[in-house]
C-alpha atoms as a PDB file:
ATOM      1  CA  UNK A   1      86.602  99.995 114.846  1.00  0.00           C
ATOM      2  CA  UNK A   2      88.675  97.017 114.053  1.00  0.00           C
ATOM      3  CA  UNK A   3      92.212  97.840 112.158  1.00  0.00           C
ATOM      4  CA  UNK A   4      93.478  95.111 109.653  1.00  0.00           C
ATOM      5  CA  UNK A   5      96.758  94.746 108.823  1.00  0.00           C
ATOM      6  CA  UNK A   6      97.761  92.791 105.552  1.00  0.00           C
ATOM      7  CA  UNK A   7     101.266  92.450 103.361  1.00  0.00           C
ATOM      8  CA  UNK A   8     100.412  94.059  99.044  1.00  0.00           C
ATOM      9  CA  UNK A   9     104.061  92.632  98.323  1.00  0.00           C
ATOM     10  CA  UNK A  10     103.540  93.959  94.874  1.00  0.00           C
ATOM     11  CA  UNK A  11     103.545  97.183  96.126  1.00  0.00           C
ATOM     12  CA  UNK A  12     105.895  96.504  98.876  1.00  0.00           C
ATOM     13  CA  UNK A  13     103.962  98.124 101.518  1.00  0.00           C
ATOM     14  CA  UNK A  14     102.133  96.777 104.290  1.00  0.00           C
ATOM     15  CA  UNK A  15      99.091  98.633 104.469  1.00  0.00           C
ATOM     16  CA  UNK A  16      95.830  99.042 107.904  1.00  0.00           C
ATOM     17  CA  UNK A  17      92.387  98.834 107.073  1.00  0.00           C
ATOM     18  CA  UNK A  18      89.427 100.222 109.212  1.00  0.00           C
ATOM     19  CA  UNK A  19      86.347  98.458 107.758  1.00  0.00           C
ATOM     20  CA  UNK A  20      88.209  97.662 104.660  1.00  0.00           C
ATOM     21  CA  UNK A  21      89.543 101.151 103.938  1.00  0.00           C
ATOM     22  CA  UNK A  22      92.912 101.536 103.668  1.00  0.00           C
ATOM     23  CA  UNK A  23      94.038 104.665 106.482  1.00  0.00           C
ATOM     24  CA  UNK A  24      97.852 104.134 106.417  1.00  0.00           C
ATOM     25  CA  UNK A  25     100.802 102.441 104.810  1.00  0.00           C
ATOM     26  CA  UNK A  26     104.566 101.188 105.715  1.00  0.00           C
ATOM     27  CA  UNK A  27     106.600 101.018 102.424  1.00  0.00           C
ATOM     28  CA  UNK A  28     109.091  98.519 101.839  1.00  0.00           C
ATOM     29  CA  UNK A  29     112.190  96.840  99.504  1.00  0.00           C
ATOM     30  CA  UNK A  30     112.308  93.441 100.503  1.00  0.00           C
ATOM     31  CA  UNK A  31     115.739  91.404  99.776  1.00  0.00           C
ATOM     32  CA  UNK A  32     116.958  87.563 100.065  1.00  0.00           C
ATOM     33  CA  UNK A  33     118.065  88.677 103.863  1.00  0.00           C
ATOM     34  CA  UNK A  34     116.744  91.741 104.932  1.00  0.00           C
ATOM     35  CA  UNK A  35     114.050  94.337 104.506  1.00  0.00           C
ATOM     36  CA  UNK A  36     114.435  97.709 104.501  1.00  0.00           C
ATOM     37  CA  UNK A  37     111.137 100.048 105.614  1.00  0.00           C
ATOM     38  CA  UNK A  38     111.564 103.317 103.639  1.00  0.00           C
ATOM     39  CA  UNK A  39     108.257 105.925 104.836  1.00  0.00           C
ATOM     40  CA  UNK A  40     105.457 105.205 107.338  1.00  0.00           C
ATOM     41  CA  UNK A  41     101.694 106.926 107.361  1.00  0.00           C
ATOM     42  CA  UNK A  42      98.560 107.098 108.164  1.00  0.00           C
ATOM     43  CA  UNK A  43      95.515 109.256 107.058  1.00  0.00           C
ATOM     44  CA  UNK A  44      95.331 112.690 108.514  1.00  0.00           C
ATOM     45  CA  UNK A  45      91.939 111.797 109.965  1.00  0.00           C
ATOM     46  CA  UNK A  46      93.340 109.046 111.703  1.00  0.00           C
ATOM     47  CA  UNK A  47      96.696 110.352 113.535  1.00  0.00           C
ATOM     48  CA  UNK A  48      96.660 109.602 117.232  1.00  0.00           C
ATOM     49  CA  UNK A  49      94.906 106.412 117.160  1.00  0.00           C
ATOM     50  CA  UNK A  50      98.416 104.536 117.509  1.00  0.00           C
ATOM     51  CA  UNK A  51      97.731 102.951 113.837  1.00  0.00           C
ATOM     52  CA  UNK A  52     101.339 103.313 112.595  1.00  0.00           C
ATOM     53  CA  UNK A  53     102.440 101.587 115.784  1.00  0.00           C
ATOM     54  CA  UNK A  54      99.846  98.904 115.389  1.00  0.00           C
ATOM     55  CA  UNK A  55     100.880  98.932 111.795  1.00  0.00           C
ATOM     56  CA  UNK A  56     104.880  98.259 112.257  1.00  0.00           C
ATOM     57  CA  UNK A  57     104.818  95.929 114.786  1.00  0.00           C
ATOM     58  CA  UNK A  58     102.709  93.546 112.655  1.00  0.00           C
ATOM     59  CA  UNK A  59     105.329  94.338 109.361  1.00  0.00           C
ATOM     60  CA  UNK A  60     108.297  93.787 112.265  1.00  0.00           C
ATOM     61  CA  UNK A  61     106.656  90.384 113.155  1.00  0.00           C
ATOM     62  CA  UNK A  62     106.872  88.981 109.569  1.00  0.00           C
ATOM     63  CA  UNK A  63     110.146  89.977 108.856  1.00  0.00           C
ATOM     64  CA  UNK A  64     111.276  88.139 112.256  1.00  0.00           C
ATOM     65  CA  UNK A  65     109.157  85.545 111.153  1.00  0.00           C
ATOM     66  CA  UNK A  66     111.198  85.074 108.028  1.00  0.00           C
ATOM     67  CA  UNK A  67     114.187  85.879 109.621  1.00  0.00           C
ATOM     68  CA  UNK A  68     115.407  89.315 107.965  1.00  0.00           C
ATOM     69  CA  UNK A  69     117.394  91.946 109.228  1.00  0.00           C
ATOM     70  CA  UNK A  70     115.602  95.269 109.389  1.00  0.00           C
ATOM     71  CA  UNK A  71     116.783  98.186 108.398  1.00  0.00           C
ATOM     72  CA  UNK A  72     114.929 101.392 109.128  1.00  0.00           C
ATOM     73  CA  UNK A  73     115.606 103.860 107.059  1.00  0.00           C
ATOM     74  CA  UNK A  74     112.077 105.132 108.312  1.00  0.00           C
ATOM     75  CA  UNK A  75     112.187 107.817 111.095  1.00  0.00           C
ATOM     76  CA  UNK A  76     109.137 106.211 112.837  1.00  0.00           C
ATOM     77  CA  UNK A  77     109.947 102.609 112.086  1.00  0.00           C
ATOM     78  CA  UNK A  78     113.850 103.531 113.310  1.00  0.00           C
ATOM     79  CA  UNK A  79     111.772 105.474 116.670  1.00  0.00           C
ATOM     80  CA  UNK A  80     110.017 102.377 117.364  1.00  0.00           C
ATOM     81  CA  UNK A  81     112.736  99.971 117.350  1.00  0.00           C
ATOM     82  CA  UNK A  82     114.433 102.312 120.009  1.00  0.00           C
ATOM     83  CA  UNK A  83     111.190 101.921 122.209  1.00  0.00           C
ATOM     84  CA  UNK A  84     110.900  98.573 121.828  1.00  0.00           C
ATOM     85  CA  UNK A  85     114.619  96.596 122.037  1.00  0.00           C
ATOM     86  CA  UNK A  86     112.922  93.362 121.960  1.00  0.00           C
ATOM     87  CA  UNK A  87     112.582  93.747 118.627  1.00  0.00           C
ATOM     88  CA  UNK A  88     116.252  94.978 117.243  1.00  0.00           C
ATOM     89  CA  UNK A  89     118.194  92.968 115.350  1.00  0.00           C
ATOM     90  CA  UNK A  90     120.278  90.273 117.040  1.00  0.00           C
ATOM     91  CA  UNK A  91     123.523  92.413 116.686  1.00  0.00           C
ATOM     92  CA  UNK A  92     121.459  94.659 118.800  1.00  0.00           C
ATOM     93  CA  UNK A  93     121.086  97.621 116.480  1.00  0.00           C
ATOM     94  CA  UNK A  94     117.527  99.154 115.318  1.00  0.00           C
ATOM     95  CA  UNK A  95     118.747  99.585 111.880  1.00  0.00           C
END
């Protein structure tokens, strides 16, 4: 099983594959300075497998890469900026 992630701006989501099938989905409104990640999930059939995880901390790494602010108006995205600091926003807040 290898999980793909990959950015469908036009539908502002970032989506994982398993062998090209989509499983699970982070949903997004991208601005000039920020991004704000409204509603993470994955297939029922594939809870557990710590695909949402794998899923947000690829979408986290592109907005550092381009330098946004995140705002996580998502209760998982918000949960795993708490678990993982290194990855809050310079001012030091998750959201």
């Amino acid at each position: 099983m290898s999980a793909q992630v990959r950015d469908e701006s036009d539908a502002s989501r970032y989506v994982i594959e398993i062998d090209g099938a989509v499983v699970g989905a982070a949903y997004y409104n991208r601005f000039d300075d920020h991004i704000v990640f409204t509603h993470t999930e994955v297939d029922e059939g594939h809870q557990g497998e710590g695909l949402a995880g794998t899923l947000v901390e690829a979408a986290l790494n592109d907005a550092r890469t381009a330098n946004l602010r995140v705002v996580a108006l998502c209760p998982y995205v918000r949960g795993w900026l708490q678990r993982h600091p290194d990855f809050q926003n310079p001012q030091g807040t998750p959201a």
